[in-house]
PDB file of N, CA and C in Angstrom:
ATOM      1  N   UNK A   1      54.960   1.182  -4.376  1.00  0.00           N
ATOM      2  CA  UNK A   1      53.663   1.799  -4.555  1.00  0.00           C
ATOM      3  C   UNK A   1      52.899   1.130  -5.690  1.00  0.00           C
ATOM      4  N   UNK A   2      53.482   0.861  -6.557  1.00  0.00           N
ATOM      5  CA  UNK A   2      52.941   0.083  -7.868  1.00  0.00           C
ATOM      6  C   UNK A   2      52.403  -1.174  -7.174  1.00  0.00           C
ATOM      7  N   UNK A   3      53.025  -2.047  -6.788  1.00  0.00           N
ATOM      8  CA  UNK A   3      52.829  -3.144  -6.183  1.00  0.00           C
ATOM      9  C   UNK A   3      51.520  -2.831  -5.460  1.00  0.00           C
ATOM     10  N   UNK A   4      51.729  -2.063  -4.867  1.00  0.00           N
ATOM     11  CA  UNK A   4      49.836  -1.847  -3.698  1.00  0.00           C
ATOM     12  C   UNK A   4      49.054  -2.084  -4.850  1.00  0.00           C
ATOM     13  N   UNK A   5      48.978  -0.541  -5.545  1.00  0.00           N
ATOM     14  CA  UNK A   5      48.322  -0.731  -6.517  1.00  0.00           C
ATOM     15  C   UNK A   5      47.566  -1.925  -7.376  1.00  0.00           C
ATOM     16  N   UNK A   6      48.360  -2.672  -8.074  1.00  0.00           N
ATOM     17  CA  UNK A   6      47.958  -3.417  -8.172  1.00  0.00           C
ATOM     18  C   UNK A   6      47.134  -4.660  -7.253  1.00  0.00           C
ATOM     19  N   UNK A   7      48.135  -4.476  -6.309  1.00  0.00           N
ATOM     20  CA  UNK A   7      47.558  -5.707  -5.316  1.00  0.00           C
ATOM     21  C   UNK A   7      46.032  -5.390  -5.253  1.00  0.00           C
ATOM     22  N   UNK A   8      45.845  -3.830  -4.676  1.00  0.00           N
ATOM     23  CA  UNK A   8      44.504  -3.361  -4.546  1.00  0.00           C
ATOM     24  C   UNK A   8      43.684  -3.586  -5.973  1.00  0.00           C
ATOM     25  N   UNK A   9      43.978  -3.580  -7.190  1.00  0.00           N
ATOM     26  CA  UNK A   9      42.959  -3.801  -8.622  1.00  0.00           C
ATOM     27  C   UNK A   9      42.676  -4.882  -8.424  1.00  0.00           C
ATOM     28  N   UNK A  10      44.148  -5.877  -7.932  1.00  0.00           N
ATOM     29  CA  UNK A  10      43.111  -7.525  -8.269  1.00  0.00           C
ATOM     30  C   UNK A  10      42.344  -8.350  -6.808  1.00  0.00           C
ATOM     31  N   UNK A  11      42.397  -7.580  -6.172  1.00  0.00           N
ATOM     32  CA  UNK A  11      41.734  -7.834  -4.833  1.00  0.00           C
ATOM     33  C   UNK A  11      40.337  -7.490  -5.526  1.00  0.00           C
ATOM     34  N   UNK A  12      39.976  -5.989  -5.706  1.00  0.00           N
ATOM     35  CA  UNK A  12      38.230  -5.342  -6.234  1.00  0.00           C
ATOM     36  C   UNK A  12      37.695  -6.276  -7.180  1.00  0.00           C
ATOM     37  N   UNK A  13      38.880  -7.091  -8.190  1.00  0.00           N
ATOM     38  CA  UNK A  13      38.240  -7.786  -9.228  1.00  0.00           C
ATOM     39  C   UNK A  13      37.837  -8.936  -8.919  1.00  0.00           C
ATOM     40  N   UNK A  14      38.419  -9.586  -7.692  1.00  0.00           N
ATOM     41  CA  UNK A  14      38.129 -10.874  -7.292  1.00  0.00           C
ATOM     42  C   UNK A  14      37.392 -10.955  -6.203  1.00  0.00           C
ATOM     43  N   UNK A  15      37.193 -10.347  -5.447  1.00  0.00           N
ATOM     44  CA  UNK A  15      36.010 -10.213  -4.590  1.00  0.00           C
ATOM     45  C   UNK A  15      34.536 -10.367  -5.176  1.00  0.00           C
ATOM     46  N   UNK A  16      34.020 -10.877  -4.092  1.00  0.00           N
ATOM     47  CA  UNK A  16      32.436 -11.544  -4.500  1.00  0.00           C
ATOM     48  C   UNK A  16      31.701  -9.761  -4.536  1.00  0.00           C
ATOM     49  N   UNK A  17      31.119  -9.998  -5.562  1.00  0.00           N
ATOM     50  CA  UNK A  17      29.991  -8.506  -5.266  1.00  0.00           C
ATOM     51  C   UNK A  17      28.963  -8.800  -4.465  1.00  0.00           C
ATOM     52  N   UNK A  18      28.630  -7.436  -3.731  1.00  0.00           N
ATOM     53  CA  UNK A  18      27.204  -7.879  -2.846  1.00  0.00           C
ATOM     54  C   UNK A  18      26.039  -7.537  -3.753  1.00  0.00           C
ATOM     55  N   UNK A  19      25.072  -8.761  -3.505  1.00  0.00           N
ATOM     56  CA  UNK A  19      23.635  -7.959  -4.363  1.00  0.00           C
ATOM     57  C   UNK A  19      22.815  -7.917  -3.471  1.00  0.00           C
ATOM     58  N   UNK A  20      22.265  -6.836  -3.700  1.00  0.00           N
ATOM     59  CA  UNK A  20      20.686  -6.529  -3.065  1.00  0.00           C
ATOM     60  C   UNK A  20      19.595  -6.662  -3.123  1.00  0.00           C
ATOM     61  N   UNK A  21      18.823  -7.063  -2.783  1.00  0.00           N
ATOM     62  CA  UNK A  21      17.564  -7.337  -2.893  1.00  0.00           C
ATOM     63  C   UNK A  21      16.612  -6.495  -4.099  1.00  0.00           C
ATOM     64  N   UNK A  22      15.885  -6.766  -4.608  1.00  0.00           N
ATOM     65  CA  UNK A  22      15.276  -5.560  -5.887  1.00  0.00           C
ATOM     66  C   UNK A  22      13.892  -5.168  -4.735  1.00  0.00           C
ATOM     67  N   UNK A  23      13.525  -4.001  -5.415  1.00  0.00           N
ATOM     68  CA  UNK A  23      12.347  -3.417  -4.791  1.00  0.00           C
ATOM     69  C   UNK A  23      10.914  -4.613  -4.897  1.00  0.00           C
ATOM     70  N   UNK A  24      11.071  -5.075  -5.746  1.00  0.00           N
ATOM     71  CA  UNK A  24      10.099  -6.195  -6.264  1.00  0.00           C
ATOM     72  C   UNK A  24      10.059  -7.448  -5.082  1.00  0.00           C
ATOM     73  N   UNK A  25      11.112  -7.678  -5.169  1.00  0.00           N
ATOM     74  CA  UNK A  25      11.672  -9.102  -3.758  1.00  0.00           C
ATOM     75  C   UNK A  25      11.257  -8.415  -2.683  1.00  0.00           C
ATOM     76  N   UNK A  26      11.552  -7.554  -2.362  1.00  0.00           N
ATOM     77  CA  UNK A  26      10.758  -6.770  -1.176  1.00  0.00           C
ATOM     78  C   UNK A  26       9.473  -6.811  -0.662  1.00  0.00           C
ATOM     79  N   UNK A  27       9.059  -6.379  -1.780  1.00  0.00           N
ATOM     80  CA  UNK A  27       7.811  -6.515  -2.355  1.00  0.00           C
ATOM     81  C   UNK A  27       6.918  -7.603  -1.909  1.00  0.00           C
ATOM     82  N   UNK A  28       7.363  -8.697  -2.518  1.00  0.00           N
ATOM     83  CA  UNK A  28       7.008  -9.862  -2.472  1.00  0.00           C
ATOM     84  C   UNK A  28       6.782 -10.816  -1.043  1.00  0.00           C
ATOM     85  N   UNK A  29       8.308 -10.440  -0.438  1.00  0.00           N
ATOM     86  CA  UNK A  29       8.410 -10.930   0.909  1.00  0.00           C
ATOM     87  C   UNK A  29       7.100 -10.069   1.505  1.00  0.00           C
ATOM     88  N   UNK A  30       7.333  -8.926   1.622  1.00  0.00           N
ATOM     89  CA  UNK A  30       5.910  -8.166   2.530  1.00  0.00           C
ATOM     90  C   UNK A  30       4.900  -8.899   2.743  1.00  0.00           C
ATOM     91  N   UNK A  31       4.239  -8.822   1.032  1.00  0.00           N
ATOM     92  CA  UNK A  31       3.408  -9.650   0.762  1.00  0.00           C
ATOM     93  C   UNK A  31       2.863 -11.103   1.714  1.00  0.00           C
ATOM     94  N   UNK A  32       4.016 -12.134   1.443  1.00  0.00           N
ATOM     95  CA  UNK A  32       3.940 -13.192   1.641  1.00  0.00           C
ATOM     96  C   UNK A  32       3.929 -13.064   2.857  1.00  0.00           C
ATOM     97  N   UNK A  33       4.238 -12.162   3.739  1.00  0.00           N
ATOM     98  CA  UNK A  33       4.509 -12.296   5.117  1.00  0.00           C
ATOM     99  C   UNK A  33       3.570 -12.148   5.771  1.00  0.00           C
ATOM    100  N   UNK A  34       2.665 -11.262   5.291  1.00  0.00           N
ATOM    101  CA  UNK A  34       1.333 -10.725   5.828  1.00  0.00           C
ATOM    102  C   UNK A  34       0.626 -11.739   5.941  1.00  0.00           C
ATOM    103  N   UNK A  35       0.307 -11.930   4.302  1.00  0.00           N
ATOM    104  CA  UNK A  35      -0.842 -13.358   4.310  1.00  0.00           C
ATOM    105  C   UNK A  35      -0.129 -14.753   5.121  1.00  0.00           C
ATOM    106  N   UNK A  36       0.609 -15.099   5.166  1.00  0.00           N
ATOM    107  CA  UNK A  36       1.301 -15.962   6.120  1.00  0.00           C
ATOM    108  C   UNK A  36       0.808 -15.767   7.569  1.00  0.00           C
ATOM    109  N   UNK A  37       0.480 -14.782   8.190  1.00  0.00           N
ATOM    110  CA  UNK A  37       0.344 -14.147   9.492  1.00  0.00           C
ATOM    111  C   UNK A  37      -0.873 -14.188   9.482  1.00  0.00           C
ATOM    112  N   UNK A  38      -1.920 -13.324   8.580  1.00  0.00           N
ATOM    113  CA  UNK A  38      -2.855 -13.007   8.733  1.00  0.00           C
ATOM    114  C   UNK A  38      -4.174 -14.923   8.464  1.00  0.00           C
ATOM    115  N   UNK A  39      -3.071 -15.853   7.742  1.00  0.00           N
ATOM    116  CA  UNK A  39      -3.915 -17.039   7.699  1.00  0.00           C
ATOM    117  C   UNK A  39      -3.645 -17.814   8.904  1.00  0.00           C
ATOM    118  N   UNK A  40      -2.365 -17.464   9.526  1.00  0.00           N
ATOM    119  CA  UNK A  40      -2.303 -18.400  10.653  1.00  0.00           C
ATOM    120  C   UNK A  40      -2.788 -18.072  12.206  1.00  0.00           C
ATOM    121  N   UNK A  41      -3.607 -16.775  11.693  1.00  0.00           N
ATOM    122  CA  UNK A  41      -4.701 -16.382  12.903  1.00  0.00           C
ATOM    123  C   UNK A  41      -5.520 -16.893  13.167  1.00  0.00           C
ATOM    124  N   UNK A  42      -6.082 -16.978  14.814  1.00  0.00           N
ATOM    125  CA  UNK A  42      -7.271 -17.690  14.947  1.00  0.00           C
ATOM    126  C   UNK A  42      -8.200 -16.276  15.394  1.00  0.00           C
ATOM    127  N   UNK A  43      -7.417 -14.984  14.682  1.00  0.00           N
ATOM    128  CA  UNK A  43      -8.486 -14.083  15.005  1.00  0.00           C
ATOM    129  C   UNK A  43      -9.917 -13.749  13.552  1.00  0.00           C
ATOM    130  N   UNK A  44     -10.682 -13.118  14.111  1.00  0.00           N
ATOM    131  CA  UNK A  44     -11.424 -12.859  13.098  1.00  0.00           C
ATOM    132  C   UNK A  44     -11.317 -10.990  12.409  1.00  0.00           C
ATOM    133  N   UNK A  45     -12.011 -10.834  11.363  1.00  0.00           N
ATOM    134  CA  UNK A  45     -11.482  -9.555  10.836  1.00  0.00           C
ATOM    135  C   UNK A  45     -10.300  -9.144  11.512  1.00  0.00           C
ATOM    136  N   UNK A  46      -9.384  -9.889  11.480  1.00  0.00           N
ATOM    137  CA  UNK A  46      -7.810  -9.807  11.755  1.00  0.00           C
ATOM    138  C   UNK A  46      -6.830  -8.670  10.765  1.00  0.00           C
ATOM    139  N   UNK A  47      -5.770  -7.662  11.156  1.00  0.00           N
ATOM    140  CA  UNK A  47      -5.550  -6.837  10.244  1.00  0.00           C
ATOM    141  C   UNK A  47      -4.314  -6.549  11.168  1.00  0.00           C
ATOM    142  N   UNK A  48      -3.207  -6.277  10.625  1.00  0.00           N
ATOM    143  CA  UNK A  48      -2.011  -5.833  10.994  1.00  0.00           C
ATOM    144  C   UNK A  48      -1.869  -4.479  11.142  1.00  0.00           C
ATOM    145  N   UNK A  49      -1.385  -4.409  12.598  1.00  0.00           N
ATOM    146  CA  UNK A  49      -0.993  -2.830  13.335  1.00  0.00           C
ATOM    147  C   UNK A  49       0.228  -2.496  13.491  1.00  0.00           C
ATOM    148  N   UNK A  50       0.759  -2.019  13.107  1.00  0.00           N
ATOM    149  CA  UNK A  50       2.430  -0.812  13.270  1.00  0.00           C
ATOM    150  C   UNK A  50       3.157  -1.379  11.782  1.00  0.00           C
ATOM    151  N   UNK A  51       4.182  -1.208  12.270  1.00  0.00           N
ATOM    152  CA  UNK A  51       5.218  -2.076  11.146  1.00  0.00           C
ATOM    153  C   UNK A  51       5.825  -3.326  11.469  1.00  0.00           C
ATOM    154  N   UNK A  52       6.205  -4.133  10.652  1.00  0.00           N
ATOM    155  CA  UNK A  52       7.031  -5.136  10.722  1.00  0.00           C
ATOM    156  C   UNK A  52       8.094  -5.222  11.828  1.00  0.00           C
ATOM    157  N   UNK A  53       8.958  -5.676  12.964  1.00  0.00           N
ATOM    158  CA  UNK A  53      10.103  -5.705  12.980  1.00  0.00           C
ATOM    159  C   UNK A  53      10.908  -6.575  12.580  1.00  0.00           C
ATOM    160  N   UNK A  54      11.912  -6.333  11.717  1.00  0.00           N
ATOM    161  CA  UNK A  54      13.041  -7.515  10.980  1.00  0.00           C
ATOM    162  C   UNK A  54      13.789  -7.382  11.662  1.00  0.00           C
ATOM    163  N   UNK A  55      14.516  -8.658  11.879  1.00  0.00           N
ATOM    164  CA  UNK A  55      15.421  -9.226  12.234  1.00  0.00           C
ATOM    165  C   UNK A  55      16.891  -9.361  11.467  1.00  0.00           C
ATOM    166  N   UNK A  56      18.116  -9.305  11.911  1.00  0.00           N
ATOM    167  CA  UNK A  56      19.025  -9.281  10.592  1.00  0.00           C
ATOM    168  C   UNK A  56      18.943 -11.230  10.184  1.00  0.00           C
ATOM    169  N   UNK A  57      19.297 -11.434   8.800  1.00  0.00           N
ATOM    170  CA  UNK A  57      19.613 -12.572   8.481  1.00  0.00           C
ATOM    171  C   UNK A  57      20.397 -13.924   9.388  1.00  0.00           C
ATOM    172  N   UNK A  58      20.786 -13.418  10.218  1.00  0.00           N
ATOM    173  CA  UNK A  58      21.719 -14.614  10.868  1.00  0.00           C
ATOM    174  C   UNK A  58      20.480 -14.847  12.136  1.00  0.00           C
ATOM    175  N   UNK A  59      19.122 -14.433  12.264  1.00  0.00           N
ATOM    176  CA  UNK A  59      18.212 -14.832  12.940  1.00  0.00           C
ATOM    177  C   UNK A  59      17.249 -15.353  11.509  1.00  0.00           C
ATOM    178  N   UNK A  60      16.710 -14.556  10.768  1.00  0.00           N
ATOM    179  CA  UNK A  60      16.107 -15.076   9.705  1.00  0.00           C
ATOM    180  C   UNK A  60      14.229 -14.804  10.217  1.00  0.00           C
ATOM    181  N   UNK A  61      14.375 -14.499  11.026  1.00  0.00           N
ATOM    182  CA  UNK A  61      12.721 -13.899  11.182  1.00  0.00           C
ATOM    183  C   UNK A  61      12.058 -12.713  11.286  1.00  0.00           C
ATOM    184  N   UNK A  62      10.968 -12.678  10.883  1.00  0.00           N
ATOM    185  CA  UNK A  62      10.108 -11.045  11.076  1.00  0.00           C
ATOM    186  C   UNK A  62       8.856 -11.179  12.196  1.00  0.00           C
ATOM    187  N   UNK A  63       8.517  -9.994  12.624  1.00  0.00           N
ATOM    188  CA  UNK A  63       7.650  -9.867  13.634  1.00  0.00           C
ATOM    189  C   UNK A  63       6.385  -9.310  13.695  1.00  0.00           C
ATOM    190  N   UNK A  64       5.294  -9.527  13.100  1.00  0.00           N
ATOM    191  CA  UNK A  64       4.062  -8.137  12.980  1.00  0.00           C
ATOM    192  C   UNK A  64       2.877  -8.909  14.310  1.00  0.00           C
ATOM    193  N   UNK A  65       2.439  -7.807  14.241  1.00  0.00           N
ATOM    194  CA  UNK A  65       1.764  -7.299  15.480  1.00  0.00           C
ATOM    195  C   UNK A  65       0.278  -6.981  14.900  1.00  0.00           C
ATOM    196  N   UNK A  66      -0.742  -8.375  15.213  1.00  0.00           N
ATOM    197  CA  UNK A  66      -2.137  -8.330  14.721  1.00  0.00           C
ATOM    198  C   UNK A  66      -2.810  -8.186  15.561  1.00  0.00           C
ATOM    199  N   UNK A  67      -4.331  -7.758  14.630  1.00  0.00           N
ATOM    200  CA  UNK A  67      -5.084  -7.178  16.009  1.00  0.00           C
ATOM    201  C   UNK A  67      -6.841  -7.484  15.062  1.00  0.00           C
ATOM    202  N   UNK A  68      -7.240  -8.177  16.196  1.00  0.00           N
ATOM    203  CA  UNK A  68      -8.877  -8.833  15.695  1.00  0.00           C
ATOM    204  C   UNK A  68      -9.766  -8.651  16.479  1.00  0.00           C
ATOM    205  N   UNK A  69     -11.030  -9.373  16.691  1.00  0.00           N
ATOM    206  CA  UNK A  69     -11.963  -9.948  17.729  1.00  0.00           C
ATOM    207  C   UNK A  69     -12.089 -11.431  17.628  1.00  0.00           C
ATOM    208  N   UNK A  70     -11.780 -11.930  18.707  1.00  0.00           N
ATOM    209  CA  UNK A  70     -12.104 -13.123  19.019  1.00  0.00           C
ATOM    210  C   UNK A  70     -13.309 -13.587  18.737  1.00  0.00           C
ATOM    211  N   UNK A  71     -13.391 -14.967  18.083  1.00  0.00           N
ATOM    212  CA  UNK A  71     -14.710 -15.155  17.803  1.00  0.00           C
ATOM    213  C   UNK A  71     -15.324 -16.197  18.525  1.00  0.00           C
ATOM    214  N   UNK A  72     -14.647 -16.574  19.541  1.00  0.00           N
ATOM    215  CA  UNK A  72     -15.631 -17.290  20.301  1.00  0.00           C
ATOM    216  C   UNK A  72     -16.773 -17.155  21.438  1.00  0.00           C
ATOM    217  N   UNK A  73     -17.712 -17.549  21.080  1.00  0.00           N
ATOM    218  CA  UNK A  73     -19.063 -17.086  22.087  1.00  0.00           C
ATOM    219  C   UNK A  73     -18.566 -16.449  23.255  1.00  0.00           C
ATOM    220  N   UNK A  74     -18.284 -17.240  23.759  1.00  0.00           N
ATOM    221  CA  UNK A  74     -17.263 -16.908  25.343  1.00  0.00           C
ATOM    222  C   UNK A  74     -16.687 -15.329  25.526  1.00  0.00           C
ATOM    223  N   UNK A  75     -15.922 -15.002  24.301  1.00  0.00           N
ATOM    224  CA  UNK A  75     -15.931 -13.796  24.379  1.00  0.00           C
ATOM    225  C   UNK A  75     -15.644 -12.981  24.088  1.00  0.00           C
ATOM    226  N   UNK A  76     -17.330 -12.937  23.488  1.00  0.00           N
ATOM    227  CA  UNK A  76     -18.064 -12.041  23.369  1.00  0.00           C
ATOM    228  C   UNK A  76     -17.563 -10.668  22.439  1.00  0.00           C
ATOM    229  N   UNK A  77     -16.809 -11.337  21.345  1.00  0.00           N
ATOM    230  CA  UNK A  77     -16.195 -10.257  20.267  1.00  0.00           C
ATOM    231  C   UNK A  77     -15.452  -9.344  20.903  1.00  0.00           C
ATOM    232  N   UNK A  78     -14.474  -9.532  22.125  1.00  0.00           N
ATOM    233  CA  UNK A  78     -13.616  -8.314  22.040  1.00  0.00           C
ATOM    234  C   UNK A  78     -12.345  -8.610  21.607  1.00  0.00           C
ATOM    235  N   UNK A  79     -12.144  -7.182  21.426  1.00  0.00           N
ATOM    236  CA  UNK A  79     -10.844  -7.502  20.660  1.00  0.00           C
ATOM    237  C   UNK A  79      -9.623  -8.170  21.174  1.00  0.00           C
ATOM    238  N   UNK A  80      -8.719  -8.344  20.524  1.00  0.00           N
ATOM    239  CA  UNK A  80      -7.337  -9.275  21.120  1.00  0.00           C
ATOM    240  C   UNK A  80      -6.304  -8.935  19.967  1.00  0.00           C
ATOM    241  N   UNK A  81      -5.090  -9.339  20.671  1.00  0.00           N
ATOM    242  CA  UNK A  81      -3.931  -8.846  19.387  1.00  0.00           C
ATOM    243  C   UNK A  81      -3.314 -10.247  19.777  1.00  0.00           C
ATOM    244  N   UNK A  82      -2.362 -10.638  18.886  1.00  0.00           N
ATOM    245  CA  UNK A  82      -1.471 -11.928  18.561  1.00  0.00           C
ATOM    246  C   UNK A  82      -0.240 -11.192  18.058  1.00  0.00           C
ATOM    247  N   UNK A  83       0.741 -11.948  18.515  1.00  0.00           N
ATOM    248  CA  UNK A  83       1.871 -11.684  17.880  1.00  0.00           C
ATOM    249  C   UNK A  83       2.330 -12.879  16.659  1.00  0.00           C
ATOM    250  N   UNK A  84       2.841 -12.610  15.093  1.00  0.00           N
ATOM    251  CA  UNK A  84       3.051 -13.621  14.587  1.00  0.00           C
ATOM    252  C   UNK A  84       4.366 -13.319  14.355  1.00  0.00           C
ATOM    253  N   UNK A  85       5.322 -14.436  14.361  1.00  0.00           N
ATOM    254  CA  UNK A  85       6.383 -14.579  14.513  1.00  0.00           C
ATOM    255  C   UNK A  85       7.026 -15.727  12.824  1.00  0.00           C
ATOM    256  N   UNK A  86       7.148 -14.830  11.971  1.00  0.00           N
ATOM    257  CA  UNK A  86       7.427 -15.101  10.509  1.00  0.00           C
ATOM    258  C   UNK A  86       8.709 -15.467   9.958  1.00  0.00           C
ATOM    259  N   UNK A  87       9.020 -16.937   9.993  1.00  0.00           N
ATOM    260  CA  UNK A  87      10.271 -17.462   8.977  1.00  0.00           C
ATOM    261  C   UNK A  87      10.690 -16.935   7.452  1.00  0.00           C
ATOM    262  N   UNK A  88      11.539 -16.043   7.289  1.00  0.00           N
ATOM    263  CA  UNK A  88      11.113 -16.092   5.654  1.00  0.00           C
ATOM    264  C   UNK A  88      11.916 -16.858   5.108  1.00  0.00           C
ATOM    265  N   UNK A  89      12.718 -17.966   5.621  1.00  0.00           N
ATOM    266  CA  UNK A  89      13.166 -18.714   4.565  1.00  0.00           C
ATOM    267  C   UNK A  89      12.566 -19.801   4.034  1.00  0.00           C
ATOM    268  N   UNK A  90      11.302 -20.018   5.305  1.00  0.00           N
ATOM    269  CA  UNK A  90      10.430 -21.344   4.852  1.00  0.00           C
ATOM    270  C   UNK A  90       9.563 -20.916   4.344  1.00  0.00           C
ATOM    271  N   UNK A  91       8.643 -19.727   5.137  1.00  0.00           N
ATOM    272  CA  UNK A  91       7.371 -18.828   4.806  1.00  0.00           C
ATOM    273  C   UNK A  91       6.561 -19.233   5.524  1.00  0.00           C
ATOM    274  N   UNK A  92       6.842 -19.597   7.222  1.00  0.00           N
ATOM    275  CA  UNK A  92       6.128 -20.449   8.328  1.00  0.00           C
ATOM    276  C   UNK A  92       5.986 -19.115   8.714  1.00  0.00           C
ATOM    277  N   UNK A  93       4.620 -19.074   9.468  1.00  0.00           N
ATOM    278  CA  UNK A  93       4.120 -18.222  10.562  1.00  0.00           C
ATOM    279  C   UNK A  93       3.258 -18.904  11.778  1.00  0.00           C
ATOM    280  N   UNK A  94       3.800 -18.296  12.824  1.00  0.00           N
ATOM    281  CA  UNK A  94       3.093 -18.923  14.250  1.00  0.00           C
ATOM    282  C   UNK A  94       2.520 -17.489  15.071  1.00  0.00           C
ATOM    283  N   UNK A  95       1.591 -18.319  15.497  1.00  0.00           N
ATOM    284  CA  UNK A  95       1.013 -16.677  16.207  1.00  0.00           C
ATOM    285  C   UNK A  95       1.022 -17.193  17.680  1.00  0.00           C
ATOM    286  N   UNK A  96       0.742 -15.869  18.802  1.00  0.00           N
ATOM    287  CA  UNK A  96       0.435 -16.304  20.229  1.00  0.00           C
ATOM    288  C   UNK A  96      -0.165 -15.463  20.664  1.00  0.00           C
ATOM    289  N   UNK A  97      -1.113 -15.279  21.541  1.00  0.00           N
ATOM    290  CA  UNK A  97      -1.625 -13.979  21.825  1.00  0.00           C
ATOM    291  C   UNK A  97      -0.389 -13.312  22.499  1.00  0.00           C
ATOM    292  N   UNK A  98      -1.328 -12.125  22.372  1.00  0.00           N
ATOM    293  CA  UNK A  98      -0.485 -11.079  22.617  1.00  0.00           C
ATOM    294  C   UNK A  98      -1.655  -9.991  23.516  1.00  0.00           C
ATOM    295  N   UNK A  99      -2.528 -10.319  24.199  1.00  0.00           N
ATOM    296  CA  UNK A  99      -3.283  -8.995  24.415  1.00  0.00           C
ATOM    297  C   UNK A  99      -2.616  -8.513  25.976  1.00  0.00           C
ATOM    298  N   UNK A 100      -1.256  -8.377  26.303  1.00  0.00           N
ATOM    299  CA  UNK A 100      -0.940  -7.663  27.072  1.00  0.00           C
ATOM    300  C   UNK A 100      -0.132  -6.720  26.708  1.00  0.00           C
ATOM    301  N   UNK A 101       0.440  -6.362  25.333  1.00  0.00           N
ATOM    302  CA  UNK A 101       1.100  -5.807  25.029  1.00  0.00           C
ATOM    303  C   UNK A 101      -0.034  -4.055  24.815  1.00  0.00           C
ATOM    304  N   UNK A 102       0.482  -3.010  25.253  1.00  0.00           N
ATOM    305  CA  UNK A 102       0.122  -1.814  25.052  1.00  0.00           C
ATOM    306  C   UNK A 102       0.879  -0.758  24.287  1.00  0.00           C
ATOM    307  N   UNK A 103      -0.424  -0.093  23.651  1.00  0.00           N
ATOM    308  CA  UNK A 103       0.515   0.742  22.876  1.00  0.00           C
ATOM    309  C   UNK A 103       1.221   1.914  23.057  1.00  0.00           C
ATOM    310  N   UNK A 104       2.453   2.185  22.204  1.00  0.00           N
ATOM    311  CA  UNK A 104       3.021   3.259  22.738  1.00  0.00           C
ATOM    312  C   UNK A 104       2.858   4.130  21.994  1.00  0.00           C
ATOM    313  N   UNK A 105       2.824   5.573  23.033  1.00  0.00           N
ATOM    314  CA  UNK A 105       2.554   6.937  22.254  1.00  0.00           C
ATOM    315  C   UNK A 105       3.705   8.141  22.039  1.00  0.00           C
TER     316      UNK A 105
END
């Protein structure tokens, strides 16, 4: 029993600790993610609708869901949504439309 014991103290001591992210890094990523999205629009008064979806780390991307008016003559200011599709390890964002997606209630 001693023996566990111990075995178990120097196992907890030598193990890597996990750290977490601070509220601030959080923070920050949001941040960066938005404006990342919101510059790589080709919409106009462009503004982000719902929440984020994240991805776990072993994909490494986030998902927000924008929504503007098109500004080309053609047409004719209606609205359109894009999906941008956000790297955060580089801080790349790509958008595509998206105006078939509907919302859910």
């Amino acid at each position: 029993m001693r023996n566990a014991n111990t075995f178990l103290l120097i196992t907890l001591l030598l193990s890597p600790l996990a750290h977490a992210s601070s509220e601030a890094a959080w923070q920050k990523n949001d941040h960066n993610r938005q404006q990342a999205c919101l510059k790589a629009s080709g919409l106009k008064s462009v503004r982000v609708v719902g929440k984020p979806i994240q991805y776990d780390d072993s994909v490494g991307y986030d998902v927000l869901l924008l929504e503007g008016r098109y500004p080309q003559k053609h047409m004719k200011n209606q609205v359109g949504r894009e999906l941008c599709l956000y790297q955060r390890q580089s801080g790349k964002a790509s958008v595509s439309e998206a105006d078939t997606l509907r919302a859910v209630k």
